[in-house]
C-alpha atoms as a PDB file:
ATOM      1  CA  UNK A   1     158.589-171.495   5.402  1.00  0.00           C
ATOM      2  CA  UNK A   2     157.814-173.598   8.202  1.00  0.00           C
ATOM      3  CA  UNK A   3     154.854-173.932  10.064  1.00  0.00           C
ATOM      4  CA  UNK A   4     153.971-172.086  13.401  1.00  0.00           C
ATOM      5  CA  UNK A   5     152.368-174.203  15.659  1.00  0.00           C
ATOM      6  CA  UNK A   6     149.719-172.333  18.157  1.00  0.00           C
ATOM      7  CA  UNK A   7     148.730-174.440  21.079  1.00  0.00           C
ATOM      8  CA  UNK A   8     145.851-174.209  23.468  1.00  0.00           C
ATOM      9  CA  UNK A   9     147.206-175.096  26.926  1.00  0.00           C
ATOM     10  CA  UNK A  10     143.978-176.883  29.142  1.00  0.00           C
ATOM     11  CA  UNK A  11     142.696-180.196  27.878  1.00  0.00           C
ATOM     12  CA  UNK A  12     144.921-179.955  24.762  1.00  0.00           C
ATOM     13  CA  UNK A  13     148.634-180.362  26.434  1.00  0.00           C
ATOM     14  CA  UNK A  14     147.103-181.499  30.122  1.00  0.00           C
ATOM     15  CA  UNK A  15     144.218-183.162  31.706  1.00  0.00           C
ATOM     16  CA  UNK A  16     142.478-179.874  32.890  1.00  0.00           C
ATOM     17  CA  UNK A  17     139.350-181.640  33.291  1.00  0.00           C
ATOM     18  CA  UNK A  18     140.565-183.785  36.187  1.00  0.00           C
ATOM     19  CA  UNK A  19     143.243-180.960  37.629  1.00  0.00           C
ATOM     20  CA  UNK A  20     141.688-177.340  37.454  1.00  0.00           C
ATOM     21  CA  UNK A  21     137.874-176.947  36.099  1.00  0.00           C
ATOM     22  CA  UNK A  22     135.823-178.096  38.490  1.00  0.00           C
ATOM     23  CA  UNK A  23     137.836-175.825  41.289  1.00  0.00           C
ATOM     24  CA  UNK A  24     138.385-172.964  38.911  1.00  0.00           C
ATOM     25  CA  UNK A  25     134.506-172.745  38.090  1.00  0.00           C
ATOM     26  CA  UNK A  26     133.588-173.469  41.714  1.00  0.00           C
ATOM     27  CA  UNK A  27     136.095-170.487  42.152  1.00  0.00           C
ATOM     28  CA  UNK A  28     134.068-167.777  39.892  1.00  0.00           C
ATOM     29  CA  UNK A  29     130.891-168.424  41.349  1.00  0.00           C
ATOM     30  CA  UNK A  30     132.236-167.958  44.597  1.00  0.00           C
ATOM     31  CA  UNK A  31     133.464-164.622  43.149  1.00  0.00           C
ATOM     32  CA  UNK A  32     130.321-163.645  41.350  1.00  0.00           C
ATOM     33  CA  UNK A  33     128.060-164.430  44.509  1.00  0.00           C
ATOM     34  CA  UNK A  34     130.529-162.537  46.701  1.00  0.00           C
ATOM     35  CA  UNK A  35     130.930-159.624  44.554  1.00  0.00           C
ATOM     36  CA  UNK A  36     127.615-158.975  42.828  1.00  0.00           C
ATOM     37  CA  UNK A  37     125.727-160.117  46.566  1.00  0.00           C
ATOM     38  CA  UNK A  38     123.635-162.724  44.426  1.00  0.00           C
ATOM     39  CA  UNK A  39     123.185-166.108  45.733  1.00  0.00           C
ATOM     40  CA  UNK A  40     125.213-169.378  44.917  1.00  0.00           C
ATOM     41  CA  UNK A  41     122.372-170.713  42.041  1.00  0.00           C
ATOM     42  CA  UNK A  42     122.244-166.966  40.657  1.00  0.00           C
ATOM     43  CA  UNK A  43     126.217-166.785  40.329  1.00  0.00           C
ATOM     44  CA  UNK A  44     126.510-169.841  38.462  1.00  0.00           C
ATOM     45  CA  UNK A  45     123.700-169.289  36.018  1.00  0.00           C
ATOM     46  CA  UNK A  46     125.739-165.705  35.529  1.00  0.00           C
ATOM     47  CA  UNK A  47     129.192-167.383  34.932  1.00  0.00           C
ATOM     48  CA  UNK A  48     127.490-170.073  32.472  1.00  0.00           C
ATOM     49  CA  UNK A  49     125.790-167.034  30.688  1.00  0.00           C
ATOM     50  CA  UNK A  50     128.640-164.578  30.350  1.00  0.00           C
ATOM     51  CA  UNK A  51     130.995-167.851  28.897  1.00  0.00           C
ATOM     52  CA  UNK A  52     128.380-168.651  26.597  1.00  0.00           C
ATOM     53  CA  UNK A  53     127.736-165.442  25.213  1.00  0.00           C
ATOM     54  CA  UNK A  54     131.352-163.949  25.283  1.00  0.00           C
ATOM     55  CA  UNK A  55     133.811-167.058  25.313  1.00  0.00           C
ATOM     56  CA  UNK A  56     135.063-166.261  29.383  1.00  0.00           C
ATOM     57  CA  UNK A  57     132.981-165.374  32.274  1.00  0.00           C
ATOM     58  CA  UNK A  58     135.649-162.458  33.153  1.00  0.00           C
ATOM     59  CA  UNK A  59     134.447-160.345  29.732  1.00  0.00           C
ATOM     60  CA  UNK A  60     130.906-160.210  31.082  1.00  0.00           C
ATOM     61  CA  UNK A  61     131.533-159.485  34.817  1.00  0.00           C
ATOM     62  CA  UNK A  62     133.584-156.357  32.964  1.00  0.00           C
ATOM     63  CA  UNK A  63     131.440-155.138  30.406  1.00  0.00           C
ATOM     64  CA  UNK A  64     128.734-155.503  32.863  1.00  0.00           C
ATOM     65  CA  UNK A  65     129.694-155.435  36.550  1.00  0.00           C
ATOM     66  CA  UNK A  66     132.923-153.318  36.623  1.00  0.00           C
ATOM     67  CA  UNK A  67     134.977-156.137  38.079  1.00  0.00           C
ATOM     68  CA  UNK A  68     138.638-155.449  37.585  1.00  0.00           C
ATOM     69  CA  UNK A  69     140.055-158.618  35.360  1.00  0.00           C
ATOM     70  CA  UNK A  70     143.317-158.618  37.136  1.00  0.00           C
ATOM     71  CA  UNK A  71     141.647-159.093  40.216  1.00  0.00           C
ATOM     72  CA  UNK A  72     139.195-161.560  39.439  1.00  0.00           C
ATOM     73  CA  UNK A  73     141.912-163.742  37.269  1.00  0.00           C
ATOM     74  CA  UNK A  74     144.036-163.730  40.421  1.00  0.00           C
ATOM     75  CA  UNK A  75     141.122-164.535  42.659  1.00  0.00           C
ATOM     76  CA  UNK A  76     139.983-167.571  41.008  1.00  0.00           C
ATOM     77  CA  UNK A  77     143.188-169.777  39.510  1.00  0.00           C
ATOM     78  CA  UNK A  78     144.704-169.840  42.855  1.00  0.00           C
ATOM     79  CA  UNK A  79     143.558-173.367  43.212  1.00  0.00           C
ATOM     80  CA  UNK A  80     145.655-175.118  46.463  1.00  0.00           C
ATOM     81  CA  UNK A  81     147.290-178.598  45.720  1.00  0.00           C
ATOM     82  CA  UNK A  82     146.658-178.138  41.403  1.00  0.00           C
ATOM     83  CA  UNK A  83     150.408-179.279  40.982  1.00  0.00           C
ATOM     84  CA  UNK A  84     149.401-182.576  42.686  1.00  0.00           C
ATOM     85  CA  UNK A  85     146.521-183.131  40.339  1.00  0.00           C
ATOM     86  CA  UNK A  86     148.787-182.669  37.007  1.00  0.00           C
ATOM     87  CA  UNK A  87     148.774-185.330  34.530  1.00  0.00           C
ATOM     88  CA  UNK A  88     150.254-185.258  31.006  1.00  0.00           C
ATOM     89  CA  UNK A  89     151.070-188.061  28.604  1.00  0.00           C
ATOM     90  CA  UNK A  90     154.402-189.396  28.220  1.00  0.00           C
ATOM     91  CA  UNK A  91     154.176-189.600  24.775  1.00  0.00           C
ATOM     92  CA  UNK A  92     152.782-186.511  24.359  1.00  0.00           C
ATOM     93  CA  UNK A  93     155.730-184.634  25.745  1.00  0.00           C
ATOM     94  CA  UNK A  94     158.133-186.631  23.359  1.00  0.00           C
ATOM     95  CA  UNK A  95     156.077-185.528  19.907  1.00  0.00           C
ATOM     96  CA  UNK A  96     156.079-182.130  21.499  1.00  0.00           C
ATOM     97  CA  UNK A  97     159.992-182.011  21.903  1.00  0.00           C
ATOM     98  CA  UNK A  98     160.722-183.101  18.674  1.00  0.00           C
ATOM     99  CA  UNK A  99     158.116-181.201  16.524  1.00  0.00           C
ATOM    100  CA  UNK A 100     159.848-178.734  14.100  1.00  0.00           C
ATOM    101  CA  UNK A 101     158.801-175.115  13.653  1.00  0.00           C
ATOM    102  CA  UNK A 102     157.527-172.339  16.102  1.00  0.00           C
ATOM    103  CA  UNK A 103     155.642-173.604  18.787  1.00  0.00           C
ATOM    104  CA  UNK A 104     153.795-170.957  20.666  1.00  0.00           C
ATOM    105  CA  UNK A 105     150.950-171.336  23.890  1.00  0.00           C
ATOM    106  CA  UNK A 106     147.857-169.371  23.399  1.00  0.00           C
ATOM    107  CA  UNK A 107     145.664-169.828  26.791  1.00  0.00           C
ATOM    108  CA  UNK A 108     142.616-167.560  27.643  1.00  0.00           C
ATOM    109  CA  UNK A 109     143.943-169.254  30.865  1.00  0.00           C
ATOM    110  CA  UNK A 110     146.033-165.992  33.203  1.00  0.00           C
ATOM    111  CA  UNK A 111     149.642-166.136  33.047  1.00  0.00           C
ATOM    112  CA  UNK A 112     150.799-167.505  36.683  1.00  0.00           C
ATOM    113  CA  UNK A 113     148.401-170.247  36.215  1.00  0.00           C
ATOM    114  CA  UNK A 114     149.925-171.386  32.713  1.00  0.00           C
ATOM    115  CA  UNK A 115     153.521-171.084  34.013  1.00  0.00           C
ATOM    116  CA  UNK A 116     151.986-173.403  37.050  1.00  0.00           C
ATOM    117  CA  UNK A 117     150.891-175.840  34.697  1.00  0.00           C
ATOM    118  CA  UNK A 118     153.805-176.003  31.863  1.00  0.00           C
ATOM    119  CA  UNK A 119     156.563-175.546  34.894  1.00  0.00           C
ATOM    120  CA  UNK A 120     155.287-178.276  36.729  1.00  0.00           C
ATOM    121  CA  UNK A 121     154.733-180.346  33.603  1.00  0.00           C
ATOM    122  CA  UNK A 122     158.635-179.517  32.242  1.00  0.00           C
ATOM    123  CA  UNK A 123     157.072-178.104  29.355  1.00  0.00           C
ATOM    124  CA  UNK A 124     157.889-174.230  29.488  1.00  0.00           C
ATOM    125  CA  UNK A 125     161.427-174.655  27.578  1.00  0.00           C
ATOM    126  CA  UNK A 126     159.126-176.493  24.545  1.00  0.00           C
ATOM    127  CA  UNK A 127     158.235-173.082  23.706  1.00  0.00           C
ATOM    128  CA  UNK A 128     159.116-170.155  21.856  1.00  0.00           C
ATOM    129  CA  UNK A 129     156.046-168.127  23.739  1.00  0.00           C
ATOM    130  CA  UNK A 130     153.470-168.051  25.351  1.00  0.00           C
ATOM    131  CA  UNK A 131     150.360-165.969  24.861  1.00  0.00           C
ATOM    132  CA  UNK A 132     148.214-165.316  28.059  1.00  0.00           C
ATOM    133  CA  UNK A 133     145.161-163.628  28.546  1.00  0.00           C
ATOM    134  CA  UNK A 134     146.615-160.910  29.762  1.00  0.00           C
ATOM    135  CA  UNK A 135     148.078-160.297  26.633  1.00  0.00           C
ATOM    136  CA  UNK A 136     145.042-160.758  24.094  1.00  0.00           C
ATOM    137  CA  UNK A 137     143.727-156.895  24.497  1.00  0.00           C
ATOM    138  CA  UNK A 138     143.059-154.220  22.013  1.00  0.00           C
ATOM    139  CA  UNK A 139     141.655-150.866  22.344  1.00  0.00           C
ATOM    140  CA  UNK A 140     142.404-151.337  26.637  1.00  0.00           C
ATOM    141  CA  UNK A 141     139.606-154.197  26.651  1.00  0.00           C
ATOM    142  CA  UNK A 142     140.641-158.048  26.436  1.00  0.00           C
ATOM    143  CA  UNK A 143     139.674-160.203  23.403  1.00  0.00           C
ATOM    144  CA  UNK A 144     140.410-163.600  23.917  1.00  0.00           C
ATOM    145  CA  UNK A 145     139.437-166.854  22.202  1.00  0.00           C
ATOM    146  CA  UNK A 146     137.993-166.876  20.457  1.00  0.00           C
ATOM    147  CA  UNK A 147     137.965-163.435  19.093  1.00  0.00           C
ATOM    148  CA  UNK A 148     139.137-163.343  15.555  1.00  0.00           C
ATOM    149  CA  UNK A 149     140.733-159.879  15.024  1.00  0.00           C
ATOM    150  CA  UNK A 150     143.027-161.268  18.493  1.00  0.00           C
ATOM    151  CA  UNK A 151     144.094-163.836  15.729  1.00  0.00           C
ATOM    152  CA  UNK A 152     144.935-161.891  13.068  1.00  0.00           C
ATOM    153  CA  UNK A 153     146.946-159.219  15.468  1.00  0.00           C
ATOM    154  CA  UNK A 154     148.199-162.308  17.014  1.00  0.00           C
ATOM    155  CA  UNK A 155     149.806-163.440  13.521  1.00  0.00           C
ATOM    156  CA  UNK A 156     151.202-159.860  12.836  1.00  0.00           C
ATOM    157  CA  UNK A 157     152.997-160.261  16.234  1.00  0.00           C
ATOM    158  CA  UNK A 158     154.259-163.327  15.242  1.00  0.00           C
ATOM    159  CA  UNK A 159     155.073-161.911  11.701  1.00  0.00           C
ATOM    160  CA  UNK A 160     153.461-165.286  10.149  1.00  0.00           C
ATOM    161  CA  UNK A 161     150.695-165.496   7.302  1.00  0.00           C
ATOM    162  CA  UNK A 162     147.771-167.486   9.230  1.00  0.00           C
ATOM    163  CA  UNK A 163     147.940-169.448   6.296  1.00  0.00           C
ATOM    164  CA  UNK A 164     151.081-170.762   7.858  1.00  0.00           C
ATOM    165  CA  UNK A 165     149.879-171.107  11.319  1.00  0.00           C
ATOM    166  CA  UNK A 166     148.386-174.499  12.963  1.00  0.00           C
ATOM    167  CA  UNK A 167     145.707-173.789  15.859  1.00  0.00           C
ATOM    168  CA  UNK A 168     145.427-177.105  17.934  1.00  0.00           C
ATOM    169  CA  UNK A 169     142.679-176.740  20.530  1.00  0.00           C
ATOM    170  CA  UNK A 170     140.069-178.827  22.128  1.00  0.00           C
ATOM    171  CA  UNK A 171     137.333-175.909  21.807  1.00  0.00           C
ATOM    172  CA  UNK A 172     135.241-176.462  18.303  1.00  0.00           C
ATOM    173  CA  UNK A 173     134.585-172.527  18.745  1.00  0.00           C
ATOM    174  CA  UNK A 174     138.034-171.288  18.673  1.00  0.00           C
ATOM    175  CA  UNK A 175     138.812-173.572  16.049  1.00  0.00           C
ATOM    176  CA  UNK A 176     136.183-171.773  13.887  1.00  0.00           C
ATOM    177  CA  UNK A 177     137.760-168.449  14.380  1.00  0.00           C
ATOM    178  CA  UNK A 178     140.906-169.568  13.679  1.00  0.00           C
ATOM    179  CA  UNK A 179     139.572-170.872  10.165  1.00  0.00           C
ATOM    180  CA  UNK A 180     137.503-167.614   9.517  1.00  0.00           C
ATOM    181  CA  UNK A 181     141.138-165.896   9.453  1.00  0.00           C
ATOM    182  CA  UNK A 182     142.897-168.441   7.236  1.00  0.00           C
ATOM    183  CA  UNK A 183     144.490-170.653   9.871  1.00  0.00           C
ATOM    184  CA  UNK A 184     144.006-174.859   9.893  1.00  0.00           C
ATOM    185  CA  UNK A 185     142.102-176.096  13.104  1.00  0.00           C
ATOM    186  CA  UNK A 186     143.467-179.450  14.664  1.00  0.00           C
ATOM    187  CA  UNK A 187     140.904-180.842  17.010  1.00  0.00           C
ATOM    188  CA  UNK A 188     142.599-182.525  20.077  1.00  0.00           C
ATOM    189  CA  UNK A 189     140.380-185.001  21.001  1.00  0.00           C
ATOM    190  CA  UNK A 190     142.604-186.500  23.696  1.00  0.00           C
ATOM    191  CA  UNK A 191     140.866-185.711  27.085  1.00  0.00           C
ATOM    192  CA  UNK A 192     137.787-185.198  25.852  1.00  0.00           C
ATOM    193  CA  UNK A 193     135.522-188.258  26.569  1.00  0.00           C
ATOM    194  CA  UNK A 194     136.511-188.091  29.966  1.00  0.00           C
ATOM    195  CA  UNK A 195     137.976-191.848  29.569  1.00  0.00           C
ATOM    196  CA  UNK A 196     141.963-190.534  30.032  1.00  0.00           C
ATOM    197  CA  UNK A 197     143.917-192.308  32.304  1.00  0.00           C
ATOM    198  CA  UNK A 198     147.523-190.955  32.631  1.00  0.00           C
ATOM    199  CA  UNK A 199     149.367-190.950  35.911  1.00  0.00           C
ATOM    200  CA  UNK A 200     149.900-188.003  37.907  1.00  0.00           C
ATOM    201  CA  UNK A 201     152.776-186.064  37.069  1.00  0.00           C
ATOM    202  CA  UNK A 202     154.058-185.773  40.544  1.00  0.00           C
ATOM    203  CA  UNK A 203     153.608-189.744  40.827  1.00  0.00           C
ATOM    204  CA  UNK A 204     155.375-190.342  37.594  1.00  0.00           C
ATOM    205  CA  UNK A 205     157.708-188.331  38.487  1.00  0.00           C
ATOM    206  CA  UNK A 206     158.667-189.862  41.687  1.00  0.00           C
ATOM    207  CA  UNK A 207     158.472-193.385  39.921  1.00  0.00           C
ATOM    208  CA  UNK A 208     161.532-192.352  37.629  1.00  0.00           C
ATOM    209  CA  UNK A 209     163.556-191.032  39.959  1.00  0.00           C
ATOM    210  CA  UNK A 210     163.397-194.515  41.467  1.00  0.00           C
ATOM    211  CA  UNK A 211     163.978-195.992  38.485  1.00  0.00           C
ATOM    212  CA  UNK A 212     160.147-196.825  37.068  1.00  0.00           C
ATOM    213  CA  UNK A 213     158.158-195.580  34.640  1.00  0.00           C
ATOM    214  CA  UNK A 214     154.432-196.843  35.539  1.00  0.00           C
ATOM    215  CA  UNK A 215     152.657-197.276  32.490  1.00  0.00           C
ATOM    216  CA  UNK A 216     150.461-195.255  30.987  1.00  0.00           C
ATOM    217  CA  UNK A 217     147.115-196.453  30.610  1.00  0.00           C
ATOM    218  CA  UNK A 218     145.153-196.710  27.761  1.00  0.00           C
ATOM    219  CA  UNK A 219     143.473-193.489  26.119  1.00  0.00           C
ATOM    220  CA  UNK A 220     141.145-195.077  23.608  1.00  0.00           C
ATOM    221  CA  UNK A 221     137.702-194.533  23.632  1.00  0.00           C
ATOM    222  CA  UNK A 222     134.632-192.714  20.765  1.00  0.00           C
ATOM    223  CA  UNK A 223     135.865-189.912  19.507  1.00  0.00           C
ATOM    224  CA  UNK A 224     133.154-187.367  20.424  1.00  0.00           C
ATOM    225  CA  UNK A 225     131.330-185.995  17.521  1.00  0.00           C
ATOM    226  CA  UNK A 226     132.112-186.203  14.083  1.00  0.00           C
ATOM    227  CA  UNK A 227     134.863-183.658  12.065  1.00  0.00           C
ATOM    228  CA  UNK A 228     132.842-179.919  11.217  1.00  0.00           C
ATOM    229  CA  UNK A 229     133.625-178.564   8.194  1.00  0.00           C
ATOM    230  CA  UNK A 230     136.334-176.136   9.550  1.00  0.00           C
ATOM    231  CA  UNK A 231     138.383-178.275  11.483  1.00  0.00           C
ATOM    232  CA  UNK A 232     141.295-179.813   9.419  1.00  0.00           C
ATOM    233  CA  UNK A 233     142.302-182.502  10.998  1.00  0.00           C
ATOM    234  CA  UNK A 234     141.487-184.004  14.104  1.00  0.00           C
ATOM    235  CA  UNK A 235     144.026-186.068  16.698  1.00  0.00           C
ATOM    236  CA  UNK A 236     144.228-188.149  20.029  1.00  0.00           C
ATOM    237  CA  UNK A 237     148.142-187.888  19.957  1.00  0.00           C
ATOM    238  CA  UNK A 238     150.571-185.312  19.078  1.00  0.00           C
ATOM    239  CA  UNK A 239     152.567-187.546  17.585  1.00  0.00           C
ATOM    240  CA  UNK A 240     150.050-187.134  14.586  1.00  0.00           C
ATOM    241  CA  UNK A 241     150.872-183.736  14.026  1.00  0.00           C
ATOM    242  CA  UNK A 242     154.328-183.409  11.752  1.00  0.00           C
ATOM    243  CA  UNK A 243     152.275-185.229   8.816  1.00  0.00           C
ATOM    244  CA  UNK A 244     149.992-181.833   8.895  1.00  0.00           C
ATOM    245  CA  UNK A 245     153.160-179.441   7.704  1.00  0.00           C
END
């Protein structure tokens, strides 16, 4: 049986770090300040708080506030001019194409901000589905990353063992949850030092179609922190992944 390969979507297939984080959490505290009436320091000690404690701000501003998750998920990924900021690596989207087995996205990112991202990146075709928050709930409340009982309903979905599933993620604490279940944890280490380089897509893409590729810059650098326990393997390429099957 082959392997079924679970990706995370920011900082593991894209440079979210450059294009979407520092808008999206600019975003929620804007949200929490204007919807709870607390001020700008108070909103983004609450959004620190609730990710820390339950893995995504939006959990706590339910359990706690009443704020309506589809409203607050549309509210804060809107982020203007995010296709501009888009940047991939070449190579990257090569290993991806020709990786065998079941490739799946798994995002606690909302839907119509993934299909931004992987649309504008010509990745959505790579894929066999993709998993949204909107779709990690059980019982009526959501359970996203990295909630493990999401993971095991996640593999009966899939009808896979998770002993036959591959969870590659930047987040250390997802990749613990996926080993508590049975699955192996790759570590994607490629945007994580902050030292990537890559071009824009929208720049690269214009290059081509004139007939240049500019070249993609260097993503060496320390890996940060050494391998826990629970994480199988860990990568700067996804080219490094078909000698994990």
């Amino acid at each position: 049986m082959s392997v079924v390969w679970l990706f995370d979507l920011d900082n593991t297939l894209h440079d979210a770090s450059h294009a979407a984080f520092a808008p999206t959490s600019a975003a929620m505290s804007e949200y929490i300040a204007r919807h709870l009436g607390v001020s700008a320091d108070e909103a983004h000690a609450l959004r620190r708080a609730y990710w820390l404690r339950y893995g995504a701000t939006l959990l706590g501003l339910v359990r706690h506030h009443g704020v309506r998750a589809a409203h607050f998920l549309d509210e804060t990924h809107r982020l203007p001019g995010l296709e501009a900021r888009l940047r991939t690596s070449a190579h990257d989207r090569a290993a991806l194409a020709a990786l065998p087995g079941r490739k799946v996205i798994v995002t606690n990112a909302p839907r119509a901000y993934a299909m931004r991202v992987l649309d504008t990146l010509g990745l959505t075709r790579s894929f066999d589905a993709i998993v949204t928050i909107e779709d990690m709930t059980m019982f009526g409340q959501h359970r996203p990353k990295p909630d493990a009982r999401m993971l095991r309903r996640l593999c009966a979905r899939l009808k896979v063992a998770p002993s036959r599933c591959v969870l590659v993620e930047d987040t250390l604490e997802h990749q613990k949850a996926a080993r508590r279940v049975g699955m192996r944890a790759v570590w994607m280490q490629r945007y994580l030092d902050g030292r990537f380089r890559g071009v824009p897509w929208q720049r690269r893409r214009a290059a081509r179609e004139a007939g240049a590729e500019p070249p993609q810059p260097s993503a060496q650098g320390r890996r940060p922190g050494a391998r826990p326990a629970y994480v199988y393997a860990r990568i700067r390429a996804l080219r490094e992944l078909p000698c994990l099957r």
